[in-house]
PDB file of N, CA and C in Angstrom:
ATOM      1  N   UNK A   1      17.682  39.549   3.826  1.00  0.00           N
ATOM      2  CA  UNK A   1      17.078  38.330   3.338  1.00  0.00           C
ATOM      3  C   UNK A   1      15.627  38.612   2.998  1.00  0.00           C
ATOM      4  N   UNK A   2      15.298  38.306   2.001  1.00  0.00           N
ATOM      5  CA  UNK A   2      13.981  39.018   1.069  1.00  0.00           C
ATOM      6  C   UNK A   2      12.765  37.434   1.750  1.00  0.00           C
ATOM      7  N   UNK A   3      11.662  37.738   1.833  1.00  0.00           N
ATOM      8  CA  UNK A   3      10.738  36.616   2.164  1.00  0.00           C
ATOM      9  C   UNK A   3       9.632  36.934   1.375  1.00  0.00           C
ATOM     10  N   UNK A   4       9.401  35.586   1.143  1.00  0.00           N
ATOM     11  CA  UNK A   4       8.380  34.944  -0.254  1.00  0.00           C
ATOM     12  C   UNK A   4       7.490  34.319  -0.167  1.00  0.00           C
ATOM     13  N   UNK A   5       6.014  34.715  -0.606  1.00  0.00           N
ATOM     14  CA  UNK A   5       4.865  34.005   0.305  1.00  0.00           C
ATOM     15  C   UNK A   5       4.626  32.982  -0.702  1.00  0.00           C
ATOM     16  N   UNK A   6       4.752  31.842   0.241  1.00  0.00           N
ATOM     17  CA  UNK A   6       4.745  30.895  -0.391  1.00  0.00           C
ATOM     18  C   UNK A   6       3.240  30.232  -1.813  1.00  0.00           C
ATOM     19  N   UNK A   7       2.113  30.893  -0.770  1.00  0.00           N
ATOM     20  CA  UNK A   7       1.593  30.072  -1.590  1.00  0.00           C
ATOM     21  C   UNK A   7       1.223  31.016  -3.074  1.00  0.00           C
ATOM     22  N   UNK A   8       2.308  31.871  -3.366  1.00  0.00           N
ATOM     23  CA  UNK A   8       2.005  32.526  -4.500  1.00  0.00           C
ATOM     24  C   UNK A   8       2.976  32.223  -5.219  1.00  0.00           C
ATOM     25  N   UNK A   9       3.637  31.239  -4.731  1.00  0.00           N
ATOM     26  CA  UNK A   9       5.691  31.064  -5.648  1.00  0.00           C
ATOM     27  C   UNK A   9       4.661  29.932  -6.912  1.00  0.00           C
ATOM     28  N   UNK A  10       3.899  28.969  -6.718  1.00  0.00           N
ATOM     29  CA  UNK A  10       3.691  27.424  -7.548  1.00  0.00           C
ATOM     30  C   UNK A  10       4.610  27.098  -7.970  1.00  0.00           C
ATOM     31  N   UNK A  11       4.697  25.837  -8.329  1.00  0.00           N
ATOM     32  CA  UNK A  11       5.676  25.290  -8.554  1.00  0.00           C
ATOM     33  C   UNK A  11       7.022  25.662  -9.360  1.00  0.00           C
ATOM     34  N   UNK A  12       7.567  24.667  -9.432  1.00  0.00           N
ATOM     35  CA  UNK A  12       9.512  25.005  -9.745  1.00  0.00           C
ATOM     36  C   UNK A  12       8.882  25.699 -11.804  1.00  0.00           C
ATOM     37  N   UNK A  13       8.083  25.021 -12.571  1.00  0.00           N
ATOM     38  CA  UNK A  13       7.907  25.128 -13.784  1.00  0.00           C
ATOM     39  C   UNK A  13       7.600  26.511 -13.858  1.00  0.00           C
ATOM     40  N   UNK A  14       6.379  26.873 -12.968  1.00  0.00           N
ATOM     41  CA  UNK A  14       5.740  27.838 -13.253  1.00  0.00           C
ATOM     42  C   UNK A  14       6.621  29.328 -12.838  1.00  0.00           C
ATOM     43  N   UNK A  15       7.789  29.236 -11.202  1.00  0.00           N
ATOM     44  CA  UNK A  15       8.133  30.161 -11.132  1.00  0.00           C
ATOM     45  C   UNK A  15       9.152  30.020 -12.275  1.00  0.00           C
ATOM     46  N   UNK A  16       9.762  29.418 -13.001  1.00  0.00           N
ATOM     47  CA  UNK A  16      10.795  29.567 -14.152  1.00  0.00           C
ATOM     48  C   UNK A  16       9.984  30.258 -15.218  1.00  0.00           C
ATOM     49  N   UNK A  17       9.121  29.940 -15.719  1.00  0.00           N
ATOM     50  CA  UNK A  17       7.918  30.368 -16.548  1.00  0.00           C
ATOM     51  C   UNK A  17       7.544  31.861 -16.211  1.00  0.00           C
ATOM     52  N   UNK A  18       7.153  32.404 -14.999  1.00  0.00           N
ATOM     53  CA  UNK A  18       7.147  33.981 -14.661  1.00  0.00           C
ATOM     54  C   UNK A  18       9.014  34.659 -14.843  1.00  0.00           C
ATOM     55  N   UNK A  19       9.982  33.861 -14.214  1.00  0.00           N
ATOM     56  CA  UNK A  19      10.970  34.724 -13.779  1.00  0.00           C
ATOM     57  C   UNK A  19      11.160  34.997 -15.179  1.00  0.00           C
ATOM     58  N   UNK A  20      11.482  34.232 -16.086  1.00  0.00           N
ATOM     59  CA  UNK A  20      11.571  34.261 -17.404  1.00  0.00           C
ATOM     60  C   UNK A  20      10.811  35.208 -18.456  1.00  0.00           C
ATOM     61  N   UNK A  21       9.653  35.393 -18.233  1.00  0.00           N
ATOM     62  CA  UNK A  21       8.418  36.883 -18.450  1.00  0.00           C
ATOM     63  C   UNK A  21       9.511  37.799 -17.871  1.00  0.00           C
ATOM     64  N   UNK A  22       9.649  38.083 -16.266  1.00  0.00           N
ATOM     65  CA  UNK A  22      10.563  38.868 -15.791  1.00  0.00           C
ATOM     66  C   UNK A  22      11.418  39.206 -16.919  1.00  0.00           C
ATOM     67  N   UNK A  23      12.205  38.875 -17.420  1.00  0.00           N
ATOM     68  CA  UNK A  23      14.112  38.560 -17.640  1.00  0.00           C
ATOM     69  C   UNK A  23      13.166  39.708 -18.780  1.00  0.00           C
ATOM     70  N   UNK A  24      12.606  38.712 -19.948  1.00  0.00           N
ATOM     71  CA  UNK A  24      12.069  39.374 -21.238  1.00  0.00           C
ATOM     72  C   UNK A  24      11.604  40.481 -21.504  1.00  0.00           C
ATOM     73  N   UNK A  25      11.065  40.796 -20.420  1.00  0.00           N
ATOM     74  CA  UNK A  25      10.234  42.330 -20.082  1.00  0.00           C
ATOM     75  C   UNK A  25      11.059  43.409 -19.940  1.00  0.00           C
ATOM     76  N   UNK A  26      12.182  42.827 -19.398  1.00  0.00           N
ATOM     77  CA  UNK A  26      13.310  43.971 -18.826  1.00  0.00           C
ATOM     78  C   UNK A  26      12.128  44.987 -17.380  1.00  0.00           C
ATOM     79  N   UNK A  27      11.484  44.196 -16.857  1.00  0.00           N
ATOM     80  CA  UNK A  27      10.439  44.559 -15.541  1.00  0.00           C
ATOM     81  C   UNK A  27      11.514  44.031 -14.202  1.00  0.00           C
ATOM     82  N   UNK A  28      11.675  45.111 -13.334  1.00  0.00           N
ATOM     83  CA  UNK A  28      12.162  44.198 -11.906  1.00  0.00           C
ATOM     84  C   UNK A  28      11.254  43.140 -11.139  1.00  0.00           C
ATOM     85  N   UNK A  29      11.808  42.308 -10.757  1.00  0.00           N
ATOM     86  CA  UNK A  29      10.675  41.272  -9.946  1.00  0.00           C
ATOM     87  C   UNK A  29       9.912  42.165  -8.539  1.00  0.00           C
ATOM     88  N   UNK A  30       8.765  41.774  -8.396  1.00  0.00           N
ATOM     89  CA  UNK A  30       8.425  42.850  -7.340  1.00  0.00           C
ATOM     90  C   UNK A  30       9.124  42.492  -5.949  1.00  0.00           C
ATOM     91  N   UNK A  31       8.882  43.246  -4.946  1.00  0.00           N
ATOM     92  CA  UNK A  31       9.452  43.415  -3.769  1.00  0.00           C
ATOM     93  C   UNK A  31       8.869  42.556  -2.600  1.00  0.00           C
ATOM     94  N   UNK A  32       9.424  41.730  -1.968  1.00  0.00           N
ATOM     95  CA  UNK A  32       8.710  41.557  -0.613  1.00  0.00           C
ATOM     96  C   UNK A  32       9.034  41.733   0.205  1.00  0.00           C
ATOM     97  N   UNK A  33       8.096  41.398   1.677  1.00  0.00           N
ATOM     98  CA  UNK A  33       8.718  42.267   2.985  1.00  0.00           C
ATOM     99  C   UNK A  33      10.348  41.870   3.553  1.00  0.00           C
ATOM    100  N   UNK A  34      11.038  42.600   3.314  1.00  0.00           N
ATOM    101  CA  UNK A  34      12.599  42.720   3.950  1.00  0.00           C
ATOM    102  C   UNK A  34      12.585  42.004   5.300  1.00  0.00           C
ATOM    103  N   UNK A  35      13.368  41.127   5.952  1.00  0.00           N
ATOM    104  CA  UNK A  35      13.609  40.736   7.036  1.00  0.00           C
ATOM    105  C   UNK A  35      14.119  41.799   7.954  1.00  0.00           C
ATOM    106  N   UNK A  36      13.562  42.386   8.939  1.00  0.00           N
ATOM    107  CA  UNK A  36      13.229  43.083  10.025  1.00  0.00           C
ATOM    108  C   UNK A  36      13.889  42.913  11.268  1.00  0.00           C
ATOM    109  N   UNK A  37      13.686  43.989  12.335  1.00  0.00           N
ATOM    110  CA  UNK A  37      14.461  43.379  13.529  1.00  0.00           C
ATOM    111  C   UNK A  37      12.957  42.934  13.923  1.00  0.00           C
ATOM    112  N   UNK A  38      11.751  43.377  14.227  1.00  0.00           N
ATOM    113  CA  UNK A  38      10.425  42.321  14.415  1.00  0.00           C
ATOM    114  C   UNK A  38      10.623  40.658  14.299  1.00  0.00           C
ATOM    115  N   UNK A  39      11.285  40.638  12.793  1.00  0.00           N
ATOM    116  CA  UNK A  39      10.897  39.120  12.377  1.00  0.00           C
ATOM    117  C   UNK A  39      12.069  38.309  13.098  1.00  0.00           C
ATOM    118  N   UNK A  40      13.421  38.996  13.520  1.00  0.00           N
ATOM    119  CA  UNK A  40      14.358  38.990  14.156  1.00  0.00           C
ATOM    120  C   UNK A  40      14.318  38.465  15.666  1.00  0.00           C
ATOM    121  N   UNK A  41      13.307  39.432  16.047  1.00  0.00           N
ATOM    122  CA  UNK A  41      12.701  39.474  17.533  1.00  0.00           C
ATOM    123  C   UNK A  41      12.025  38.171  17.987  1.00  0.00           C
ATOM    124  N   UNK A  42      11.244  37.900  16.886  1.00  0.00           N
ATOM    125  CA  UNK A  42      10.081  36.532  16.653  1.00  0.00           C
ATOM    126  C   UNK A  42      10.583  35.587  16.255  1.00  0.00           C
ATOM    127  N   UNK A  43      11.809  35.267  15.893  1.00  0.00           N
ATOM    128  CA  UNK A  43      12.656  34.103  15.408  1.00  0.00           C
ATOM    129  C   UNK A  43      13.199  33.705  16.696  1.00  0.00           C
ATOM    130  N   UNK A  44      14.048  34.916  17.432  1.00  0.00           N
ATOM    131  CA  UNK A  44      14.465  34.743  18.530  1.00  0.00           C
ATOM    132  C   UNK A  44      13.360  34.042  19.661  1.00  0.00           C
ATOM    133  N   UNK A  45      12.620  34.223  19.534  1.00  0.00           N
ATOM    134  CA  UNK A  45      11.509  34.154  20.954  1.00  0.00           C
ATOM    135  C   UNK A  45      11.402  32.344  20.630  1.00  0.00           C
ATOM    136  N   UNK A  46      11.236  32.295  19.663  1.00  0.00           N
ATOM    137  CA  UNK A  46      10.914  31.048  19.139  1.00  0.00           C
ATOM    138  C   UNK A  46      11.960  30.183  19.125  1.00  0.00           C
ATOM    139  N   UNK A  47      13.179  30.075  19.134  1.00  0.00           N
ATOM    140  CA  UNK A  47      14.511  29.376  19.329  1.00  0.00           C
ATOM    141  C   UNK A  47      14.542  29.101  20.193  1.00  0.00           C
ATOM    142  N   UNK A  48      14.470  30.520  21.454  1.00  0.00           N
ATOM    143  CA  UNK A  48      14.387  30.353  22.902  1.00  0.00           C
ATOM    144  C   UNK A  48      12.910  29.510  23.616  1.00  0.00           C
ATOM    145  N   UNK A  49      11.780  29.158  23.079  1.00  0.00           N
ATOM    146  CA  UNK A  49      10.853  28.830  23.858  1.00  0.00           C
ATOM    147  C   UNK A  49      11.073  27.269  23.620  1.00  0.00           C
ATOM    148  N   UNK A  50      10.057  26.319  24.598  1.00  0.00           N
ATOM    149  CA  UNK A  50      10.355  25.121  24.724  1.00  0.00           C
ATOM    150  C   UNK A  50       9.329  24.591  24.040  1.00  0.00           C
ATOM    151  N   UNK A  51       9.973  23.262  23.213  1.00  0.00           N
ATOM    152  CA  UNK A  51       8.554  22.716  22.132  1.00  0.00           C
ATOM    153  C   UNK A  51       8.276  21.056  23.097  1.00  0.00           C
ATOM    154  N   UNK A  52       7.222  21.129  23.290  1.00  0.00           N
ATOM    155  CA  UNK A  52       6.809  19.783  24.022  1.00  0.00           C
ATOM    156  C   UNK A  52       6.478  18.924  23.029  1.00  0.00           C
ATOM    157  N   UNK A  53       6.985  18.068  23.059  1.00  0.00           N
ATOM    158  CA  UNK A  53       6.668  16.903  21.583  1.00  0.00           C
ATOM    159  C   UNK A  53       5.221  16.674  21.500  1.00  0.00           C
ATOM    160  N   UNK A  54       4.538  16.391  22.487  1.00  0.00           N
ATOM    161  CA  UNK A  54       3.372  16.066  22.660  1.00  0.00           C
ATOM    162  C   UNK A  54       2.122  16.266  21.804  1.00  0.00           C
ATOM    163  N   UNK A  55       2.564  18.385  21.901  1.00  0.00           N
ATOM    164  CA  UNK A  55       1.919  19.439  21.174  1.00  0.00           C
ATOM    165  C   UNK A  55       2.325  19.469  19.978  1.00  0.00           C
ATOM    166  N   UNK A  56       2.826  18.232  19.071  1.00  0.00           N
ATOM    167  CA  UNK A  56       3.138  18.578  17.903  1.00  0.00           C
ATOM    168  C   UNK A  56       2.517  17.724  17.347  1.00  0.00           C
ATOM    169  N   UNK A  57       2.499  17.617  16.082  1.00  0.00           N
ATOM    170  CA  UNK A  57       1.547  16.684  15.067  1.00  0.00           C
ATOM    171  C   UNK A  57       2.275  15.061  15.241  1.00  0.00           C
ATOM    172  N   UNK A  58       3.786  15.001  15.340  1.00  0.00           N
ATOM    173  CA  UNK A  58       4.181  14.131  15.921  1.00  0.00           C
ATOM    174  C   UNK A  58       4.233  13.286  16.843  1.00  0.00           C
ATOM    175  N   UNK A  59       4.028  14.230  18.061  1.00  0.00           N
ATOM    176  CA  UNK A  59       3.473  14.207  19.450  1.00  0.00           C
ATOM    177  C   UNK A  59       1.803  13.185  19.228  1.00  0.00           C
ATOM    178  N   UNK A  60       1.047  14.024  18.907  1.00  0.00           N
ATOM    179  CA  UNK A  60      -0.321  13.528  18.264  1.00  0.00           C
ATOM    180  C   UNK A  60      -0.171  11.965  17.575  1.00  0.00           C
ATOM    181  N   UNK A  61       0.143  11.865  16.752  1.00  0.00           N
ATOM    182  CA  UNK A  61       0.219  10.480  15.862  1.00  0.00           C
ATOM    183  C   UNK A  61       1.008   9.765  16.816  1.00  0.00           C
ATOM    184  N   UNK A  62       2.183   9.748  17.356  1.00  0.00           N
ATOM    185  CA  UNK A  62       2.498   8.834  18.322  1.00  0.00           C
ATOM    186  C   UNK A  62       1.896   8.539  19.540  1.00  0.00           C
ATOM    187  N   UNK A  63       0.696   9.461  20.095  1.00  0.00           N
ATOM    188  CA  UNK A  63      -0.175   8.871  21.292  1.00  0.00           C
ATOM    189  C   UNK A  63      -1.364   8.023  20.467  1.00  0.00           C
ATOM    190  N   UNK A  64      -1.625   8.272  18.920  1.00  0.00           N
ATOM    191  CA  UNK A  64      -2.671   7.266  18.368  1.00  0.00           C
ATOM    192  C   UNK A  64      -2.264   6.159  18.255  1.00  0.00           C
ATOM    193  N   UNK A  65      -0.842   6.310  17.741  1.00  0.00           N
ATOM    194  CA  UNK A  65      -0.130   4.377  17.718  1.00  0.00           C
ATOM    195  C   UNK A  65      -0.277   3.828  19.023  1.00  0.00           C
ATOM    196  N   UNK A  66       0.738   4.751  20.159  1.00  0.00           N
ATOM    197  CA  UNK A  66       0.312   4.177  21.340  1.00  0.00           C
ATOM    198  C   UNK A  66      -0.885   3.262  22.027  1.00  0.00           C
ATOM    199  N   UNK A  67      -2.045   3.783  21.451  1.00  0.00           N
ATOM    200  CA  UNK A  67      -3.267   3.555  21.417  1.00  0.00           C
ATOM    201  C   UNK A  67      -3.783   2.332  20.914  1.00  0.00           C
ATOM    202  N   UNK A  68      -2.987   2.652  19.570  1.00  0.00           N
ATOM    203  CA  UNK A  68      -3.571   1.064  19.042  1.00  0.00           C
ATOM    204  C   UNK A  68      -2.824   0.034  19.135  1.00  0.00           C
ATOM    205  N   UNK A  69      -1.564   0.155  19.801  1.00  0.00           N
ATOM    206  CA  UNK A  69      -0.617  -0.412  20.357  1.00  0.00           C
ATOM    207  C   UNK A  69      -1.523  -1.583  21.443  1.00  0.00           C
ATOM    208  N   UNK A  70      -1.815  -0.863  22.250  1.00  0.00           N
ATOM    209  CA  UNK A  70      -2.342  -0.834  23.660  1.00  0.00           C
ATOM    210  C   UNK A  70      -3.639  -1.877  23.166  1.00  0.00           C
ATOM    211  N   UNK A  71      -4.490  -1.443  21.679  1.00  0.00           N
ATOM    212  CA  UNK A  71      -5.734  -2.436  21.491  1.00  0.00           C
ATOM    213  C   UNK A  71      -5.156  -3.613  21.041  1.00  0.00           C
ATOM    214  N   UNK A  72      -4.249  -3.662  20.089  1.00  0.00           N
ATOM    215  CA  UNK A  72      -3.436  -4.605  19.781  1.00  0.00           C
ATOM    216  C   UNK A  72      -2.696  -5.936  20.980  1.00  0.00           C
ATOM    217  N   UNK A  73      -2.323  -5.271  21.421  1.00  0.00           N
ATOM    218  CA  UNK A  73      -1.601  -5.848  22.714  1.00  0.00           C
ATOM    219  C   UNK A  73      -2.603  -6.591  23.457  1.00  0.00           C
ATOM    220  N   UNK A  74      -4.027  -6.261  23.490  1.00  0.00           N
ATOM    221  CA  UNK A  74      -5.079  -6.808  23.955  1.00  0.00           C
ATOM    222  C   UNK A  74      -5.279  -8.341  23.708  1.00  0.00           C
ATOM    223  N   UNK A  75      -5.099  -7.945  22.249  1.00  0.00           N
ATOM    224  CA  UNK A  75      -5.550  -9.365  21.123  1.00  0.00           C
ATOM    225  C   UNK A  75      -4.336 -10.396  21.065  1.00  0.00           C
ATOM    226  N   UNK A  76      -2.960 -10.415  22.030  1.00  0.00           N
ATOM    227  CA  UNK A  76      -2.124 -11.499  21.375  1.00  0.00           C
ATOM    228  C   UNK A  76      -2.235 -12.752  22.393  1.00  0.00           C
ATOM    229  N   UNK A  77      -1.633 -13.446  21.530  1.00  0.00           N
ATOM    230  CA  UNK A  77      -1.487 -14.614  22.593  1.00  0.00           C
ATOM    231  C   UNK A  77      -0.492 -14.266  23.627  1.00  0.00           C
ATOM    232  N   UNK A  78      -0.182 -15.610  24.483  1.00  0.00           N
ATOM    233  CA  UNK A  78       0.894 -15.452  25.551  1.00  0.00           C
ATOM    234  C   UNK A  78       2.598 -15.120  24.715  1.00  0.00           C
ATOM    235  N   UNK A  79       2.471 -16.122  23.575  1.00  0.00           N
ATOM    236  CA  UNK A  79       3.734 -16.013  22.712  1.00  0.00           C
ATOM    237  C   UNK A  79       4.076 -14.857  22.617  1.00  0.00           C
ATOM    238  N   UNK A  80       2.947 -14.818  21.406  1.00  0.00           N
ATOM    239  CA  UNK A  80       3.580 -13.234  20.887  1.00  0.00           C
ATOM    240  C   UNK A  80       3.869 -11.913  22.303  1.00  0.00           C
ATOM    241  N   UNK A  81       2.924 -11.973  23.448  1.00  0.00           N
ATOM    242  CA  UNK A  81       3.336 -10.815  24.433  1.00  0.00           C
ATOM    243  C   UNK A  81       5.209 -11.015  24.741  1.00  0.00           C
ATOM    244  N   UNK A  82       5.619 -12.845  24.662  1.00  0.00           N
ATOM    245  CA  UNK A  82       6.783 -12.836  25.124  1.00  0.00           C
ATOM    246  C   UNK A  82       7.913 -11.836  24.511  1.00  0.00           C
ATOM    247  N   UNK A  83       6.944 -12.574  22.870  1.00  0.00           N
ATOM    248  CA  UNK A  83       8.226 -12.317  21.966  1.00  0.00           C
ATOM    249  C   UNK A  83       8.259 -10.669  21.809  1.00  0.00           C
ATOM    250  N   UNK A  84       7.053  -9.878  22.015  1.00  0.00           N
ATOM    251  CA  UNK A  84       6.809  -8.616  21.958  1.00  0.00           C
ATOM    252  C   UNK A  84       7.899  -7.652  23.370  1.00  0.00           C
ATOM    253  N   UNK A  85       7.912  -8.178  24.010  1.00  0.00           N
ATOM    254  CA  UNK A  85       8.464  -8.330  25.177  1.00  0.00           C
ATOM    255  C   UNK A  85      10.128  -7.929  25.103  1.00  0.00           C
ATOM    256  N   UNK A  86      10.169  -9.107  24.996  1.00  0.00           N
ATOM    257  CA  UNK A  86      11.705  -9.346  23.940  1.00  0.00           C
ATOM    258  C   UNK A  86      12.406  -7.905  23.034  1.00  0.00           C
ATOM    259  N   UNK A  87      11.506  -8.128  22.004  1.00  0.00           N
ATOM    260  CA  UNK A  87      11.791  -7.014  21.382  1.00  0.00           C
ATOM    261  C   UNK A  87      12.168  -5.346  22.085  1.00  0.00           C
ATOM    262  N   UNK A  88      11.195  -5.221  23.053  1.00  0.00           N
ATOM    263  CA  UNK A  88      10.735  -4.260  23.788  1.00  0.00           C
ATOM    264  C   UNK A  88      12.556  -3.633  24.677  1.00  0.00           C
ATOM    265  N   UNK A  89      12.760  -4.921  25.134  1.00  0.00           N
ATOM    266  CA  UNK A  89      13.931  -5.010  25.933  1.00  0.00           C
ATOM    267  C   UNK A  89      14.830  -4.132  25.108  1.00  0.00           C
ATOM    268  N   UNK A  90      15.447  -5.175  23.974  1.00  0.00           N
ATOM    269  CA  UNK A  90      16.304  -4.608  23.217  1.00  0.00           C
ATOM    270  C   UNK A  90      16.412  -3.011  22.477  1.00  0.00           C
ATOM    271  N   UNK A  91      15.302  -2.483  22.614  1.00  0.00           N
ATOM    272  CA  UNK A  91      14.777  -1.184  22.238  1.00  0.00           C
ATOM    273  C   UNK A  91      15.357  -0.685  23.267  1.00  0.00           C
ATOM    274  N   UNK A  92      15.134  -0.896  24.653  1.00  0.00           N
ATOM    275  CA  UNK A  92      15.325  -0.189  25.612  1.00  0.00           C
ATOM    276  C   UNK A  92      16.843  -0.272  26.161  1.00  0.00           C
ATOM    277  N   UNK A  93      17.259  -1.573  25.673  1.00  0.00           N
ATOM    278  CA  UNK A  93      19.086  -1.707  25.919  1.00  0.00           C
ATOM    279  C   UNK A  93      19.662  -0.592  24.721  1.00  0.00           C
ATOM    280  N   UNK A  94      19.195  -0.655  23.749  1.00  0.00           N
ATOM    281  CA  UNK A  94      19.443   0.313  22.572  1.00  0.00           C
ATOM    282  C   UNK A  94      19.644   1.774  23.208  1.00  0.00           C
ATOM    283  N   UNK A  95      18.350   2.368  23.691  1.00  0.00           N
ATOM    284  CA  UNK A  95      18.257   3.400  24.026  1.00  0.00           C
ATOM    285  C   UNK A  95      19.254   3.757  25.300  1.00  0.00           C
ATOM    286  N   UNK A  96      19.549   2.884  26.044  1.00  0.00           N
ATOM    287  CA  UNK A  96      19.926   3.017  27.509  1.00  0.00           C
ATOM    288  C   UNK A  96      21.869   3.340  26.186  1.00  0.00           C
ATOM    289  N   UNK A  97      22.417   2.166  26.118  1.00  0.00           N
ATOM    290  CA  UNK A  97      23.719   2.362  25.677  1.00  0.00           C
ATOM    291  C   UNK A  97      23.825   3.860  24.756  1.00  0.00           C
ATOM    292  N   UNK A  98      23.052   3.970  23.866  1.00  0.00           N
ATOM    293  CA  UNK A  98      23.089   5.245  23.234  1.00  0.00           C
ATOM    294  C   UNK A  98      23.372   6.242  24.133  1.00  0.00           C
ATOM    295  N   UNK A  99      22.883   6.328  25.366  1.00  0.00           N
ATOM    296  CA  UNK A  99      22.712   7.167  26.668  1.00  0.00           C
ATOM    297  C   UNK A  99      24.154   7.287  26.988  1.00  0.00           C
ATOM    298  N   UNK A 100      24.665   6.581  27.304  1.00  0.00           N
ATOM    299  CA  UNK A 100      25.686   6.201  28.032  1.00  0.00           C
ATOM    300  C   UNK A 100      26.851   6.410  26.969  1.00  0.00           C
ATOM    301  N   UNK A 101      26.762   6.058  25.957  1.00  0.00           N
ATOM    302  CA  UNK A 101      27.825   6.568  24.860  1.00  0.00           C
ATOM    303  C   UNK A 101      27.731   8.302  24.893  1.00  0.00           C
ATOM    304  N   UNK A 102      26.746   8.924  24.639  1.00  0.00           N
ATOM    305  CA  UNK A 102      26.733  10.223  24.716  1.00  0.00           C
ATOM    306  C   UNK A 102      27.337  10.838  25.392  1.00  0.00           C
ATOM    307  N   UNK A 103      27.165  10.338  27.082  1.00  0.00           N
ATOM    308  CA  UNK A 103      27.809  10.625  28.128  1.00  0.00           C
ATOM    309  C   UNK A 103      29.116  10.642  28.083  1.00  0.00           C
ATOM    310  N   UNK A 104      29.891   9.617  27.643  1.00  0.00           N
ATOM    311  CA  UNK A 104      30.797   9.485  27.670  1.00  0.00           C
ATOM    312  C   UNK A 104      31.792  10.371  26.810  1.00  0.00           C
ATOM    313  N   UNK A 105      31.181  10.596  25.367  1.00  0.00           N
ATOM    314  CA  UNK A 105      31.411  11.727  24.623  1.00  0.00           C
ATOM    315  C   UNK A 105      31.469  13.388  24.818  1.00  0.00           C
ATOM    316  N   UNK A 106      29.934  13.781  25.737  1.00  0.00           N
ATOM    317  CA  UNK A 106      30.263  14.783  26.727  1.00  0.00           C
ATOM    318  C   UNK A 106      31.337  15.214  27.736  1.00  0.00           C
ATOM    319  N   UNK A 107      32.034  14.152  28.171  1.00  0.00           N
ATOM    320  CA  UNK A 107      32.824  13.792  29.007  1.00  0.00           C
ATOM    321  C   UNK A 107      34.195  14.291  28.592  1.00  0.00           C
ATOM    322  N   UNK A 108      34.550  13.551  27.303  1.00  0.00           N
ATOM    323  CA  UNK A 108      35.376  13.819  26.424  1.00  0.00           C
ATOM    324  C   UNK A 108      35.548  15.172  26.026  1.00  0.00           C
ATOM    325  N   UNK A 109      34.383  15.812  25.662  1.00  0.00           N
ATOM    326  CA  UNK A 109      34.286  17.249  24.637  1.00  0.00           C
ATOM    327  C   UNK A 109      35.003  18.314  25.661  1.00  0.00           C
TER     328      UNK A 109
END
């Protein structure tokens, strides 16, 4: 499996536009680095290690909502905390049955 640095491919027009120079030239396309037992090694390590959501950009943006969640939540009336409330539940009955269906599917498998 041949690997291609990306930020030299540009876009879909432009690599059609070179491969096409290629074709006309009767030139081979040049070579890049061959997939390796290294890159092999480093794929592996990386499958096997554990990703903490937290540490991810995802992770990140969901402790800022949290956040403004939290300033938000400051500012409502009694209503809206109910009705916020409410909502909250059903998220969490959501999540809980999803749970429990899985299980049950594990069970099965």
């Amino acid at each position: 499996m041949a690997q291609c640095p990306q930020k030299e491919m540009g876009n879909k027009k432009e690599m059609i536009t070179k491969w096409k120079a290629i074709l006309s030239s009767n030139q081979l396309p040049r070579l890049f680095q061959q997939w390796g037992p290294a890159n092999e090694n480093i794929l592996n390590q990386l499958q096997e290690s554990k990703i903490d959501l937290n540490e991810t950009a995802l992770g990140q943006e969901k402790e800022i909502e949290l956040k403004k969640m939290g300033t938000v939540m400051q500012h409502l009336n009694f209503g809206e905390l109910v009705e916020l409330e409410g909502k909250m539940r059903a998220v969490r009955e959501a999540k809980i049955n999803k749970i429990k269906a899985n299980k049950i599917l594990l069970k099965q498998a």
